[in-house]
PDBML (XML) file of the C-alpha atoms, coordinates in Angstrom:
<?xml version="1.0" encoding="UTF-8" ?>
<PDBx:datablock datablockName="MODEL"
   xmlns:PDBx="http://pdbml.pdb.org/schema/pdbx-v50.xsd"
   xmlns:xsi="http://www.w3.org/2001/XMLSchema-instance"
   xsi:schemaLocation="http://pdbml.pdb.org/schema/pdbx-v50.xsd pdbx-v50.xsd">
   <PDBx:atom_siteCategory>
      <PDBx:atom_site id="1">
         <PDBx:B_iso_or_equiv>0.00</PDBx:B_iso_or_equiv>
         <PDBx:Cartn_x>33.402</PDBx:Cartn_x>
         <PDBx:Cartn_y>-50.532</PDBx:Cartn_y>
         <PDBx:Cartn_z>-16.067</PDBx:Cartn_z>
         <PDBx:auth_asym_id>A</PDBx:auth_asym_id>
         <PDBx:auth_atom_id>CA</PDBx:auth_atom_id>
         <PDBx:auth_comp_id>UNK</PDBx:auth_comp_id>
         <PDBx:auth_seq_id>1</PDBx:auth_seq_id>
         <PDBx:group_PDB>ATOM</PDBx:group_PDB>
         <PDBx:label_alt_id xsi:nil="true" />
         <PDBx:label_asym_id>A</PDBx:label_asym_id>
         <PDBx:label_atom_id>CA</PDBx:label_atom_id>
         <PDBx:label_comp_id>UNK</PDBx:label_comp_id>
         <PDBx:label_entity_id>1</PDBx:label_entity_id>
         <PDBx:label_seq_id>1</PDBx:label_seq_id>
         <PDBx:occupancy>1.00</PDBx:occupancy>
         <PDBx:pdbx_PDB_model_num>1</PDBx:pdbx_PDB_model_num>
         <PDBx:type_symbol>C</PDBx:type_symbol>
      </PDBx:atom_site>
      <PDBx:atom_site id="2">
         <PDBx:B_iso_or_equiv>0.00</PDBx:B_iso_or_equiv>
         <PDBx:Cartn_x>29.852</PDBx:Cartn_x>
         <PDBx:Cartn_y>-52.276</PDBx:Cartn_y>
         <PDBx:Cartn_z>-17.007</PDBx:Cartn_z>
         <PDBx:auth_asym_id>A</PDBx:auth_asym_id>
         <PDBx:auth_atom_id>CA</PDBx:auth_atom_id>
         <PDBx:auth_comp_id>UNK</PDBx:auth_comp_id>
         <PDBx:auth_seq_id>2</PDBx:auth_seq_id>
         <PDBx:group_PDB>ATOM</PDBx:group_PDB>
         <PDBx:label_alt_id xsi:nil="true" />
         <PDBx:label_asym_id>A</PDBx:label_asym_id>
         <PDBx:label_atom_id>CA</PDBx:label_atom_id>
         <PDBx:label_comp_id>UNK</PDBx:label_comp_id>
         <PDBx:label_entity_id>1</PDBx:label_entity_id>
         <PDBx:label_seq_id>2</PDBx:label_seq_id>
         <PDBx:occupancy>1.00</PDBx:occupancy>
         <PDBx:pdbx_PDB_model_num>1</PDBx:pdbx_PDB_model_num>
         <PDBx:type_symbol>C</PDBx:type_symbol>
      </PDBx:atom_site>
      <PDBx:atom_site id="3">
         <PDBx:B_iso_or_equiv>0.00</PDBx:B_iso_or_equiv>
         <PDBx:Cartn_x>26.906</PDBx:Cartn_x>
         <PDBx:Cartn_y>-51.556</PDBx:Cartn_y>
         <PDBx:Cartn_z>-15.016</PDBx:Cartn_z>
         <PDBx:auth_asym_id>A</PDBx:auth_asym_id>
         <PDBx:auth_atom_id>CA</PDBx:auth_atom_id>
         <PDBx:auth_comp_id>UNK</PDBx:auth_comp_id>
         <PDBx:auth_seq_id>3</PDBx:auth_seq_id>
         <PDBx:group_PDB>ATOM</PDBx:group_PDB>
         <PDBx:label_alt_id xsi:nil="true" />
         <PDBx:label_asym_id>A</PDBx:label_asym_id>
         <PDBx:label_atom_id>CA</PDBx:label_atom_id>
         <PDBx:label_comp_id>UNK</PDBx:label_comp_id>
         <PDBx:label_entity_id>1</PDBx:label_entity_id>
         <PDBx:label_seq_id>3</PDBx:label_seq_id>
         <PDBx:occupancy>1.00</PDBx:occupancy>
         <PDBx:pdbx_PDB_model_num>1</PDBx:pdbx_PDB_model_num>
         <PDBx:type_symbol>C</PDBx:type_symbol>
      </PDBx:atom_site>
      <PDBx:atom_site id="4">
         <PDBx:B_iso_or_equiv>0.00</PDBx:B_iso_or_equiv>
         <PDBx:Cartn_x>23.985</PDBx:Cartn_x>
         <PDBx:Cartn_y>-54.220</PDBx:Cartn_y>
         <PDBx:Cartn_z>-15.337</PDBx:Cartn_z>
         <PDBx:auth_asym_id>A</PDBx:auth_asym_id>
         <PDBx:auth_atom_id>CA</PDBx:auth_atom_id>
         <PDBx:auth_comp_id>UNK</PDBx:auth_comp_id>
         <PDBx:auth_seq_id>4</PDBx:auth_seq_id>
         <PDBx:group_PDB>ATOM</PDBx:group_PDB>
         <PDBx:label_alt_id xsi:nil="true" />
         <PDBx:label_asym_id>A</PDBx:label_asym_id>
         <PDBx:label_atom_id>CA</PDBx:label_atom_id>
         <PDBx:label_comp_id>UNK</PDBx:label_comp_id>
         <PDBx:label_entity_id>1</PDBx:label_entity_id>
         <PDBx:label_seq_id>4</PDBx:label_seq_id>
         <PDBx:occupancy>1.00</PDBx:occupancy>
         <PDBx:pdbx_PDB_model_num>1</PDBx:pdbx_PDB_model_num>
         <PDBx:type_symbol>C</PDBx:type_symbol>
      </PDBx:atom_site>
      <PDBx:atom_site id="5">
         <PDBx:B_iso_or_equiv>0.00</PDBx:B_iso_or_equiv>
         <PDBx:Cartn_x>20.511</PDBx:Cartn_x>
         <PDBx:Cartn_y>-52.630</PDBx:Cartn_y>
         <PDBx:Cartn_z>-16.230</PDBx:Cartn_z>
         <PDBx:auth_asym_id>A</PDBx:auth_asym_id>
         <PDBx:auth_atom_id>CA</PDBx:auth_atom_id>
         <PDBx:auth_comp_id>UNK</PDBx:auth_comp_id>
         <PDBx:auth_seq_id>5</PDBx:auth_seq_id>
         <PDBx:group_PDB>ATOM</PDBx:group_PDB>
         <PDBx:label_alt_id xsi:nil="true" />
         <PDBx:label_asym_id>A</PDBx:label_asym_id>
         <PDBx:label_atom_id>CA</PDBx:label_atom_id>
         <PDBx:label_comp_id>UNK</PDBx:label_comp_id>
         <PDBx:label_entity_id>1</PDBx:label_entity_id>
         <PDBx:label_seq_id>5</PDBx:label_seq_id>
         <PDBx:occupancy>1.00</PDBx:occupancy>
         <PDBx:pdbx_PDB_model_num>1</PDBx:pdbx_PDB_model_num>
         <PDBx:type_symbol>C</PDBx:type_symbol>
      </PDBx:atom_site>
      <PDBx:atom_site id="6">
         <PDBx:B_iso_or_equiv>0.00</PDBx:B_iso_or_equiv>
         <PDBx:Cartn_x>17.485</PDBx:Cartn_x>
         <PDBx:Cartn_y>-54.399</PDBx:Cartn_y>
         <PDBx:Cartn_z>-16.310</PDBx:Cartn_z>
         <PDBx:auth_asym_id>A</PDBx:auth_asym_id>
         <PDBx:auth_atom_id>CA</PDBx:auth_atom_id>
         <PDBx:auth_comp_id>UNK</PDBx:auth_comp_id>
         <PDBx:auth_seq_id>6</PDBx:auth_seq_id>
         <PDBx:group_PDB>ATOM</PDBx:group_PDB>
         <PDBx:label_alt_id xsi:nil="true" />
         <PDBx:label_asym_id>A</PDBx:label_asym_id>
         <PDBx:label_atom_id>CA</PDBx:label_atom_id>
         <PDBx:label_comp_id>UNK</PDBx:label_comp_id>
         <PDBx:label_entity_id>1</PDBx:label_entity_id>
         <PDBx:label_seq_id>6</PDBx:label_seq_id>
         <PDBx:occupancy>1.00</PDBx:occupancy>
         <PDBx:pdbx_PDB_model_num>1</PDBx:pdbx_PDB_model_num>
         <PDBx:type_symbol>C</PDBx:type_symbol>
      </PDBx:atom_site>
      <PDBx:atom_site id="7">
         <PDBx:B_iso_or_equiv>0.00</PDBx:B_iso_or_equiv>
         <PDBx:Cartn_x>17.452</PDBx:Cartn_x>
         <PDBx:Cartn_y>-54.811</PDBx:Cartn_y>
         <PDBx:Cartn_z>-20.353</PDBx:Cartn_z>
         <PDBx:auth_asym_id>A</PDBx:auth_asym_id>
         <PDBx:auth_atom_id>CA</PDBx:auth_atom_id>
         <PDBx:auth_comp_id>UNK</PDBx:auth_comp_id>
         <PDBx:auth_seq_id>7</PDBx:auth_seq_id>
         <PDBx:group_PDB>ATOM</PDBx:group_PDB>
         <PDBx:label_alt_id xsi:nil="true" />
         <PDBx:label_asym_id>A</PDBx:label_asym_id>
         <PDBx:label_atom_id>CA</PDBx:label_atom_id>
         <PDBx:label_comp_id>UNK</PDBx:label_comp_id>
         <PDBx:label_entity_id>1</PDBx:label_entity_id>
         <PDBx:label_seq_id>7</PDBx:label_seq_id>
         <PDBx:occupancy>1.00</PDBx:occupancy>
         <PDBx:pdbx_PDB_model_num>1</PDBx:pdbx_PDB_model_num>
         <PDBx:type_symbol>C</PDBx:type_symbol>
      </PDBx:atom_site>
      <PDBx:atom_site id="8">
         <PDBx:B_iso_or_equiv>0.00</PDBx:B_iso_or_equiv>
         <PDBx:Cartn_x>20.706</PDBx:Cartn_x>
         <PDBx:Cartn_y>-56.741</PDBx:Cartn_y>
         <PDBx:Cartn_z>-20.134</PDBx:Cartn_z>
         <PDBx:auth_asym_id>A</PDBx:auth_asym_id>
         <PDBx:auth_atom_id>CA</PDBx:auth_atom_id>
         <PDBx:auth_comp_id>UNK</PDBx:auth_comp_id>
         <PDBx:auth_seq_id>8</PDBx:auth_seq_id>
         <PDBx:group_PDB>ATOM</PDBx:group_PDB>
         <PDBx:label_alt_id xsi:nil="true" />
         <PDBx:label_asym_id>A</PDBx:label_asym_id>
         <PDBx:label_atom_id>CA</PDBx:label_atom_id>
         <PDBx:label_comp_id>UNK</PDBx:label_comp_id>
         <PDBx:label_entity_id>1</PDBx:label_entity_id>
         <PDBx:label_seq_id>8</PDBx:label_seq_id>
         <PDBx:occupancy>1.00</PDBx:occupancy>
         <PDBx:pdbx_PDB_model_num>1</PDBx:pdbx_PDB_model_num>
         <PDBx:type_symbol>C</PDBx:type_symbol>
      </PDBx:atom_site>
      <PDBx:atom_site id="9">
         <PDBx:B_iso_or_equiv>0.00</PDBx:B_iso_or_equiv>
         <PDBx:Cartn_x>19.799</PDBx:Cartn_x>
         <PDBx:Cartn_y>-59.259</PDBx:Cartn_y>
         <PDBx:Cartn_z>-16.987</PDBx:Cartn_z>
         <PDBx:auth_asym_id>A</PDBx:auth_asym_id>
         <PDBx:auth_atom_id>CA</PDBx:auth_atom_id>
         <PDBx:auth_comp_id>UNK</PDBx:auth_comp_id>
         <PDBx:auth_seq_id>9</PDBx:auth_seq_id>
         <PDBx:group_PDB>ATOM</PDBx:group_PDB>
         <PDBx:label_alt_id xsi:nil="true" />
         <PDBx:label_asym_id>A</PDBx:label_asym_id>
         <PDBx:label_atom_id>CA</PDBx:label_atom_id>
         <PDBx:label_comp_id>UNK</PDBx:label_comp_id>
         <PDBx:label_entity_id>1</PDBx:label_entity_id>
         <PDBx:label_seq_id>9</PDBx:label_seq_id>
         <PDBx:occupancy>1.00</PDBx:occupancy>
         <PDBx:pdbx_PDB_model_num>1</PDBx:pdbx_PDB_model_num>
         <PDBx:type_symbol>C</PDBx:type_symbol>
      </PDBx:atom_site>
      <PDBx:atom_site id="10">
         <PDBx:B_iso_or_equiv>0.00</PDBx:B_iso_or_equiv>
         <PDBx:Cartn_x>21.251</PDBx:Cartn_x>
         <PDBx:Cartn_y>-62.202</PDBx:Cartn_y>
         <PDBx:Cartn_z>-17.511</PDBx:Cartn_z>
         <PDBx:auth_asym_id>A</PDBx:auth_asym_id>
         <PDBx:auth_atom_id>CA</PDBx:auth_atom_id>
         <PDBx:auth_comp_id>UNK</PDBx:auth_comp_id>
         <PDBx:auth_seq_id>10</PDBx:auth_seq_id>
         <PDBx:group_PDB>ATOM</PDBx:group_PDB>
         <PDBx:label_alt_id xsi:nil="true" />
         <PDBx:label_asym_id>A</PDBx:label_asym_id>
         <PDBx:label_atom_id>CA</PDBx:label_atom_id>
         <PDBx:label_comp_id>UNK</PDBx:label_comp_id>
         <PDBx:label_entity_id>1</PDBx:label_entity_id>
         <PDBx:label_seq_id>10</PDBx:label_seq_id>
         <PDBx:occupancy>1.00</PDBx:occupancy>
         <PDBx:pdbx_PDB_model_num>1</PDBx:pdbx_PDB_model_num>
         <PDBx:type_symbol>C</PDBx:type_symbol>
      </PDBx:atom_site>
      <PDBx:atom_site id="11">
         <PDBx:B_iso_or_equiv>0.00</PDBx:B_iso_or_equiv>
         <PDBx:Cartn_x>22.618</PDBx:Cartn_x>
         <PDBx:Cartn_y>-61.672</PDBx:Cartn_y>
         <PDBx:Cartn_z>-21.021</PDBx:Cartn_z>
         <PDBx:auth_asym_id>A</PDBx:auth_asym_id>
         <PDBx:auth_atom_id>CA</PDBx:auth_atom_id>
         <PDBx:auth_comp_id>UNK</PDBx:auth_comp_id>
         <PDBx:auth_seq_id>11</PDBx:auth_seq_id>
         <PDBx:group_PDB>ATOM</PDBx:group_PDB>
         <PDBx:label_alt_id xsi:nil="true" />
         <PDBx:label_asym_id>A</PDBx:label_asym_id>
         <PDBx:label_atom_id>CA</PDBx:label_atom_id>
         <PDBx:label_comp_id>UNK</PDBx:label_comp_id>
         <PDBx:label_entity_id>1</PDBx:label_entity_id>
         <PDBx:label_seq_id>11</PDBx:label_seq_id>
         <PDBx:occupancy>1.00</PDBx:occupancy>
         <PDBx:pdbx_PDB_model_num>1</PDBx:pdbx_PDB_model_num>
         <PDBx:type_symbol>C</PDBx:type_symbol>
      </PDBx:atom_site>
      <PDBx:atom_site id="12">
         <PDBx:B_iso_or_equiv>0.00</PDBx:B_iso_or_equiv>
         <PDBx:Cartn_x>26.346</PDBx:Cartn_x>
         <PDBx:Cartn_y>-62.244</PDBx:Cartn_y>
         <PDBx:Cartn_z>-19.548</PDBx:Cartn_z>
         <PDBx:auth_asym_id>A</PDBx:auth_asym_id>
         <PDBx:auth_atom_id>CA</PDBx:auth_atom_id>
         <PDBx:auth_comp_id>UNK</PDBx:auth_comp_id>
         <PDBx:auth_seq_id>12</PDBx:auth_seq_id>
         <PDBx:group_PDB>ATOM</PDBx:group_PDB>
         <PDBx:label_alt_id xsi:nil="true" />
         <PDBx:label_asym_id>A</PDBx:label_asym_id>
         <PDBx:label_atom_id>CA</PDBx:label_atom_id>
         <PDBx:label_comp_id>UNK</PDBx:label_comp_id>
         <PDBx:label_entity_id>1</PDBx:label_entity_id>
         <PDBx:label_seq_id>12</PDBx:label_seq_id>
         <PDBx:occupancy>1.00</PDBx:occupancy>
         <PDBx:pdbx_PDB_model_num>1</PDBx:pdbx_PDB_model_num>
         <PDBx:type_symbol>C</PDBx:type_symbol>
      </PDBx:atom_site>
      <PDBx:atom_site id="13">
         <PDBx:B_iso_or_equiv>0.00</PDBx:B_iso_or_equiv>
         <PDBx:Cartn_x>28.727</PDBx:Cartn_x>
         <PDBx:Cartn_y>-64.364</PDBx:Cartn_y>
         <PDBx:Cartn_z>-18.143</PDBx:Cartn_z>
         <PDBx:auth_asym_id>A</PDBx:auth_asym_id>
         <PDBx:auth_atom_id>CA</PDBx:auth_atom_id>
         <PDBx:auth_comp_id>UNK</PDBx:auth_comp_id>
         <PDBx:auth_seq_id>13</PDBx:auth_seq_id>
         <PDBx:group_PDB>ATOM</PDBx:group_PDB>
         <PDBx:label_alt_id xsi:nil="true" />
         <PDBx:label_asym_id>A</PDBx:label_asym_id>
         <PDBx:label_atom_id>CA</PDBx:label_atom_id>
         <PDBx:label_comp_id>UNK</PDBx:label_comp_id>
         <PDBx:label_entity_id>1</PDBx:label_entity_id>
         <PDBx:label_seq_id>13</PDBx:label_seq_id>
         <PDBx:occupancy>1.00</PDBx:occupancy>
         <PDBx:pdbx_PDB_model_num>1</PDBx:pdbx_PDB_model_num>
         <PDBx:type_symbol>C</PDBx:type_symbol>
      </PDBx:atom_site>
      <PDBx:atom_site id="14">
         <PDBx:B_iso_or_equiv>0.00</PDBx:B_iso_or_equiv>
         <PDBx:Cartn_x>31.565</PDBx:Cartn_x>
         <PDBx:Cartn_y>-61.813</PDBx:Cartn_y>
         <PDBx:Cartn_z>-15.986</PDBx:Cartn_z>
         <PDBx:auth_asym_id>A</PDBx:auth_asym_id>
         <PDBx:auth_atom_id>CA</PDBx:auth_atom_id>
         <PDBx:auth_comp_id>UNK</PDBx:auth_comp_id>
         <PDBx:auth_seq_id>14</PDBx:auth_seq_id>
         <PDBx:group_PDB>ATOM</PDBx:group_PDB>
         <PDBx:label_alt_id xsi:nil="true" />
         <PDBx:label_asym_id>A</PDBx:label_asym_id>
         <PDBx:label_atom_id>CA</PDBx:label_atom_id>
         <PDBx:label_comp_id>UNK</PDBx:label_comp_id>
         <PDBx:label_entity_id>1</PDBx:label_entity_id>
         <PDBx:label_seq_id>14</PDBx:label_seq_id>
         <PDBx:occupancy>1.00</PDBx:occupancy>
         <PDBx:pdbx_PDB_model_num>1</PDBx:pdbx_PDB_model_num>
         <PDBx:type_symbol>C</PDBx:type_symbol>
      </PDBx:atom_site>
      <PDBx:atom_site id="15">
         <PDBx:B_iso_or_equiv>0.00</PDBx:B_iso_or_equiv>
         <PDBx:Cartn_x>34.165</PDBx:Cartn_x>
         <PDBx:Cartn_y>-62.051</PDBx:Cartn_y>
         <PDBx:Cartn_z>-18.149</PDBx:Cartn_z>
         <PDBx:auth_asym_id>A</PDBx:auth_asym_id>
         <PDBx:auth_atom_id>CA</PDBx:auth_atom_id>
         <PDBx:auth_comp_id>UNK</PDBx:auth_comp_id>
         <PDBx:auth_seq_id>15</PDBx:auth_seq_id>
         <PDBx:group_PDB>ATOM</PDBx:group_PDB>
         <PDBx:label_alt_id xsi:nil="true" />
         <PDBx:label_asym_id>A</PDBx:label_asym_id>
         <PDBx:label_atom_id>CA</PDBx:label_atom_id>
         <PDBx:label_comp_id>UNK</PDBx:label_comp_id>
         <PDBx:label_entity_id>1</PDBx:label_entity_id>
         <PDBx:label_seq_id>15</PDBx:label_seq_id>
         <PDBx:occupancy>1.00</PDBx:occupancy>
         <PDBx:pdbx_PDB_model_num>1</PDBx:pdbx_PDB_model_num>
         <PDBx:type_symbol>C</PDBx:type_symbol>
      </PDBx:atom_site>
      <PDBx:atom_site id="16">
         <PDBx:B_iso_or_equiv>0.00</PDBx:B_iso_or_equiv>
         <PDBx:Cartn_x>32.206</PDBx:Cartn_x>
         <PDBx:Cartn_y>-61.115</PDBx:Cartn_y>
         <PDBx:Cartn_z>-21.320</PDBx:Cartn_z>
         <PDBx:auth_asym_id>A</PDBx:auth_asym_id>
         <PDBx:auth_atom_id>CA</PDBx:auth_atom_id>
         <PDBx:auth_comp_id>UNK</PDBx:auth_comp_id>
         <PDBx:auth_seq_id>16</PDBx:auth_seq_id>
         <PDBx:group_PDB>ATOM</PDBx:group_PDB>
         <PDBx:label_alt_id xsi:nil="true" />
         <PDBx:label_asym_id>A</PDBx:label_asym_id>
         <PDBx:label_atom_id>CA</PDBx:label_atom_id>
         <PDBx:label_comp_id>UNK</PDBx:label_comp_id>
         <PDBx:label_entity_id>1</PDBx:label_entity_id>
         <PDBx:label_seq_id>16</PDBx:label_seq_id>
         <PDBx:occupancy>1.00</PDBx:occupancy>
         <PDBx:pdbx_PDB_model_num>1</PDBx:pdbx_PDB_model_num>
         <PDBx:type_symbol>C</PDBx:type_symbol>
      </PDBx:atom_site>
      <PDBx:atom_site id="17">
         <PDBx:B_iso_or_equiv>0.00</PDBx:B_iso_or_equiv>
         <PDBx:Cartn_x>31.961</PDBx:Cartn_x>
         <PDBx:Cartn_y>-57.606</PDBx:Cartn_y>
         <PDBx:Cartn_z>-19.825</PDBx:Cartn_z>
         <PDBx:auth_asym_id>A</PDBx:auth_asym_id>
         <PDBx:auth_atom_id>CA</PDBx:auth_atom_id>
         <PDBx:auth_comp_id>UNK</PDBx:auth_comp_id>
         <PDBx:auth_seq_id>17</PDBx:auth_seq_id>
         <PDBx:group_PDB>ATOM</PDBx:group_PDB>
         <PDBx:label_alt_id xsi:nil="true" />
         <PDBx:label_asym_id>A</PDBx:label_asym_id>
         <PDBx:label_atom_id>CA</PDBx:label_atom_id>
         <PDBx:label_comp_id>UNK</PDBx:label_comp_id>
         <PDBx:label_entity_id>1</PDBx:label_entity_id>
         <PDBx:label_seq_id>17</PDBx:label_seq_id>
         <PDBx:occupancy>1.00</PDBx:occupancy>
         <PDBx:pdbx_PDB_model_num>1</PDBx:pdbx_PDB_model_num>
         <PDBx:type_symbol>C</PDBx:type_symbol>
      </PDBx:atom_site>
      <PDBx:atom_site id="18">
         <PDBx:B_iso_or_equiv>0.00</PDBx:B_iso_or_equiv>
         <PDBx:Cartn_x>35.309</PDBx:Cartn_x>
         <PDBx:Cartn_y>-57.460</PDBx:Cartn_y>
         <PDBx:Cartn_z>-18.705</PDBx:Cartn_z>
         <PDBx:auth_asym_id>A</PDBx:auth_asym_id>
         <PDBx:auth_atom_id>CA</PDBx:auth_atom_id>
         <PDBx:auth_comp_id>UNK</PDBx:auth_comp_id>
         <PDBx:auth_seq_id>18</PDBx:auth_seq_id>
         <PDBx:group_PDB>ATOM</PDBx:group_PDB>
         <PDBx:label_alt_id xsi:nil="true" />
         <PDBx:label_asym_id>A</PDBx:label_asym_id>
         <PDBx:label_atom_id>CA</PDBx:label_atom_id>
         <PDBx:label_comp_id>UNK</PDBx:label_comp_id>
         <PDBx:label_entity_id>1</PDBx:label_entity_id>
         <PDBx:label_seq_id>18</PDBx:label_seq_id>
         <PDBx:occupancy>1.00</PDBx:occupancy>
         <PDBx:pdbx_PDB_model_num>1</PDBx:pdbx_PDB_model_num>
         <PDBx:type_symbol>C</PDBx:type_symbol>
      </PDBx:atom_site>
      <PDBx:atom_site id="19">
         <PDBx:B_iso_or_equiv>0.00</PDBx:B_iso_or_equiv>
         <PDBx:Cartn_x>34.697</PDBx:Cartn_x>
         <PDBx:Cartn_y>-58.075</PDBx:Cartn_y>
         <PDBx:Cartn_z>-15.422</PDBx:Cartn_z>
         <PDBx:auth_asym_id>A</PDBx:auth_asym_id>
         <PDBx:auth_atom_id>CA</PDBx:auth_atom_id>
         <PDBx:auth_comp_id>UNK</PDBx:auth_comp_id>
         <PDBx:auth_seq_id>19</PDBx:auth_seq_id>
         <PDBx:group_PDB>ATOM</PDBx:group_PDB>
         <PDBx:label_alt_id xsi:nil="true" />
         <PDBx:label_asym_id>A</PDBx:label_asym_id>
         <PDBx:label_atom_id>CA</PDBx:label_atom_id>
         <PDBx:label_comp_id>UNK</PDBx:label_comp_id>
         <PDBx:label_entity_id>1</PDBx:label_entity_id>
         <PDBx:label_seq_id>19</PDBx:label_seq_id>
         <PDBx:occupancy>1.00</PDBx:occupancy>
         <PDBx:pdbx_PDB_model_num>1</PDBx:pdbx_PDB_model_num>
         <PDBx:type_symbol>C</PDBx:type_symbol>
      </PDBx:atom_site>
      <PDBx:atom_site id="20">
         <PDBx:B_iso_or_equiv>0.00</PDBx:B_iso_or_equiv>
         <PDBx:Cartn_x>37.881</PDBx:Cartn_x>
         <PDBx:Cartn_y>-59.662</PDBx:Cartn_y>
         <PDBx:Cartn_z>-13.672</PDBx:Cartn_z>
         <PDBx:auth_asym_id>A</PDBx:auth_asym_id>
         <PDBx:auth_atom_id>CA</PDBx:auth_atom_id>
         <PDBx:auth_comp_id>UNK</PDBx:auth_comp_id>
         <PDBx:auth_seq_id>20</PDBx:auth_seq_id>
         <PDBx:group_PDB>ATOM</PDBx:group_PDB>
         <PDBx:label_alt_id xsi:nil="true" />
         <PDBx:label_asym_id>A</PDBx:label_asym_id>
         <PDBx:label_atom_id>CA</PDBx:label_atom_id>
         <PDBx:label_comp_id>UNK</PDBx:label_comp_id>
         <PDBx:label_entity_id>1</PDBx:label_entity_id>
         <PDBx:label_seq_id>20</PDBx:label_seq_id>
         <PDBx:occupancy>1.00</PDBx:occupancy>
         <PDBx:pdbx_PDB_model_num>1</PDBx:pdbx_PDB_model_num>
         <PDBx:type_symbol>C</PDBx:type_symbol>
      </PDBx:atom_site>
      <PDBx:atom_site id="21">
         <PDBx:B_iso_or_equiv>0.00</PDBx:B_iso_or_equiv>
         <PDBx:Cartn_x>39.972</PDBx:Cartn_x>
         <PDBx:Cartn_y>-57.036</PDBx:Cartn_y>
         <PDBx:Cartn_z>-15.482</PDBx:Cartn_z>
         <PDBx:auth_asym_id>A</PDBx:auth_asym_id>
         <PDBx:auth_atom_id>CA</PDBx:auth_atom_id>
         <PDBx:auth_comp_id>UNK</PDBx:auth_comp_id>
         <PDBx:auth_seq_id>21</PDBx:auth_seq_id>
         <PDBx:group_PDB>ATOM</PDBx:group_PDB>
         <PDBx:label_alt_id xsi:nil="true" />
         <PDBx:label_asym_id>A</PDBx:label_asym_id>
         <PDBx:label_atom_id>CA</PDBx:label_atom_id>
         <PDBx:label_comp_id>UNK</PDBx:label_comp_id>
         <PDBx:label_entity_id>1</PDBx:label_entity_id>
         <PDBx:label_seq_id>21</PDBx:label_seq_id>
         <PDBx:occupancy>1.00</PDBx:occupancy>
         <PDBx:pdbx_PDB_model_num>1</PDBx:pdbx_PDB_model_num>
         <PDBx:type_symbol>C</PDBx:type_symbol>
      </PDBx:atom_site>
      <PDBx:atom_site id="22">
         <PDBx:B_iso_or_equiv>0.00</PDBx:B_iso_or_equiv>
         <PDBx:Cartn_x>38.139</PDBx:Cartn_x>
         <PDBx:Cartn_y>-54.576</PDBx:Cartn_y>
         <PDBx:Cartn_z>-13.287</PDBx:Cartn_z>
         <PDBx:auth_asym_id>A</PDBx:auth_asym_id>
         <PDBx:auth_atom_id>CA</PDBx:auth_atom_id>
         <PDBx:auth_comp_id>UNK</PDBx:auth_comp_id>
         <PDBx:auth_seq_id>22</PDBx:auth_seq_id>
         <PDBx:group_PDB>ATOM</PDBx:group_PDB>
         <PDBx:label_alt_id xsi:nil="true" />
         <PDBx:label_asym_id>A</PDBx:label_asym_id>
         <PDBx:label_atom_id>CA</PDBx:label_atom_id>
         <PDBx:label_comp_id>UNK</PDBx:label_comp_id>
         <PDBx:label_entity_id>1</PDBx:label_entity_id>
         <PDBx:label_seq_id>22</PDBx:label_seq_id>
         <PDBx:occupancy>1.00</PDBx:occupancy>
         <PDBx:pdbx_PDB_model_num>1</PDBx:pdbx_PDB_model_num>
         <PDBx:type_symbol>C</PDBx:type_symbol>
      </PDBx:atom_site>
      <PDBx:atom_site id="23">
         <PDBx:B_iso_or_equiv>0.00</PDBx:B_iso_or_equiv>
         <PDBx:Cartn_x>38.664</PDBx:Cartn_x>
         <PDBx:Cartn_y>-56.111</PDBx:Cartn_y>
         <PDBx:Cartn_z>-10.040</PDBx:Cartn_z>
         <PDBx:auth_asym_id>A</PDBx:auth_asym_id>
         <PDBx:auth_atom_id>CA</PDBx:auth_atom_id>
         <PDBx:auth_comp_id>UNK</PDBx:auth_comp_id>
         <PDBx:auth_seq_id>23</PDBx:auth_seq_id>
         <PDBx:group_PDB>ATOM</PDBx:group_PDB>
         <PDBx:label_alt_id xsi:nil="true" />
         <PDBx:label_asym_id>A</PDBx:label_asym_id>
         <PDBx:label_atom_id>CA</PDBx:label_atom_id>
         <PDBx:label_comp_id>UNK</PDBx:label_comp_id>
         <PDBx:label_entity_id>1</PDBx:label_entity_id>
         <PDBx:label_seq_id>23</PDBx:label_seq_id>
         <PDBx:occupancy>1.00</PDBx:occupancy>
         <PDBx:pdbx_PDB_model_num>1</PDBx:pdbx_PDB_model_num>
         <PDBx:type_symbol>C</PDBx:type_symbol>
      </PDBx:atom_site>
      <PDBx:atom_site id="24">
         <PDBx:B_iso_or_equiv>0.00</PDBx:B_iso_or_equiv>
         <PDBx:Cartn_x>35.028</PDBx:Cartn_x>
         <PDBx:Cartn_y>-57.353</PDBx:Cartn_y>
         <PDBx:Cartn_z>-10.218</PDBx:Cartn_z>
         <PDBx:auth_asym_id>A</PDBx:auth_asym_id>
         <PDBx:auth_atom_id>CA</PDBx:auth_atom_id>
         <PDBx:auth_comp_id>UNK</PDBx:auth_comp_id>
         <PDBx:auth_seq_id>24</PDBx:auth_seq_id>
         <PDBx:group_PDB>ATOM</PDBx:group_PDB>
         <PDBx:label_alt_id xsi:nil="true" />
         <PDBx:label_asym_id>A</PDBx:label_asym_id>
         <PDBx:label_atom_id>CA</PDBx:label_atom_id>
         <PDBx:label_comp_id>UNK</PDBx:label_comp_id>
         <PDBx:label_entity_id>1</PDBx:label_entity_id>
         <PDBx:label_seq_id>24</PDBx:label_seq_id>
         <PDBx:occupancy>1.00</PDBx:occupancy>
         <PDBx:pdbx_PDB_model_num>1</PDBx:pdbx_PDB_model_num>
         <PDBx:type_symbol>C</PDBx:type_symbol>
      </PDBx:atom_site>
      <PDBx:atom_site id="25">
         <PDBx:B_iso_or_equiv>0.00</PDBx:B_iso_or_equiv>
         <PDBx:Cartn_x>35.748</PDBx:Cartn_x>
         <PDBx:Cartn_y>-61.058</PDBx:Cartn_y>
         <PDBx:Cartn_z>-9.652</PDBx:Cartn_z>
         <PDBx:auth_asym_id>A</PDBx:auth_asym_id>
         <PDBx:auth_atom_id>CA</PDBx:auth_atom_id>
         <PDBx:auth_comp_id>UNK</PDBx:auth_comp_id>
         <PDBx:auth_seq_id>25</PDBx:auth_seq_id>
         <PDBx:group_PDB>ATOM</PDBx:group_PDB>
         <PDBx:label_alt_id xsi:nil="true" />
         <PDBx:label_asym_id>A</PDBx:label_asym_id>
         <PDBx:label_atom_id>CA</PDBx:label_atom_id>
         <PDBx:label_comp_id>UNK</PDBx:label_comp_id>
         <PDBx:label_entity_id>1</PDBx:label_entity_id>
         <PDBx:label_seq_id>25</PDBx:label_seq_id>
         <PDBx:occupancy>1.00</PDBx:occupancy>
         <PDBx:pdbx_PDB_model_num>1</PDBx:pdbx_PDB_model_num>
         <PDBx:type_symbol>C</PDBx:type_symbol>
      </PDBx:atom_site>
   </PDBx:atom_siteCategory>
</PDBx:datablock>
């Protein structure tokens, strides 16, 4: 499950980092 730091702001759209598979969206 990602977790967004500073150094990788903006560097992703949700999905690139999984993140409706993990209930994010």
């Amino acid at each position: 499950i990602p977790r967004i730091v500073q150094a990788t702001q903006e560097q992703f759209v949700p999905q690139m980092i999984n993140f409706e598979s993990v209930a994010g969206v």
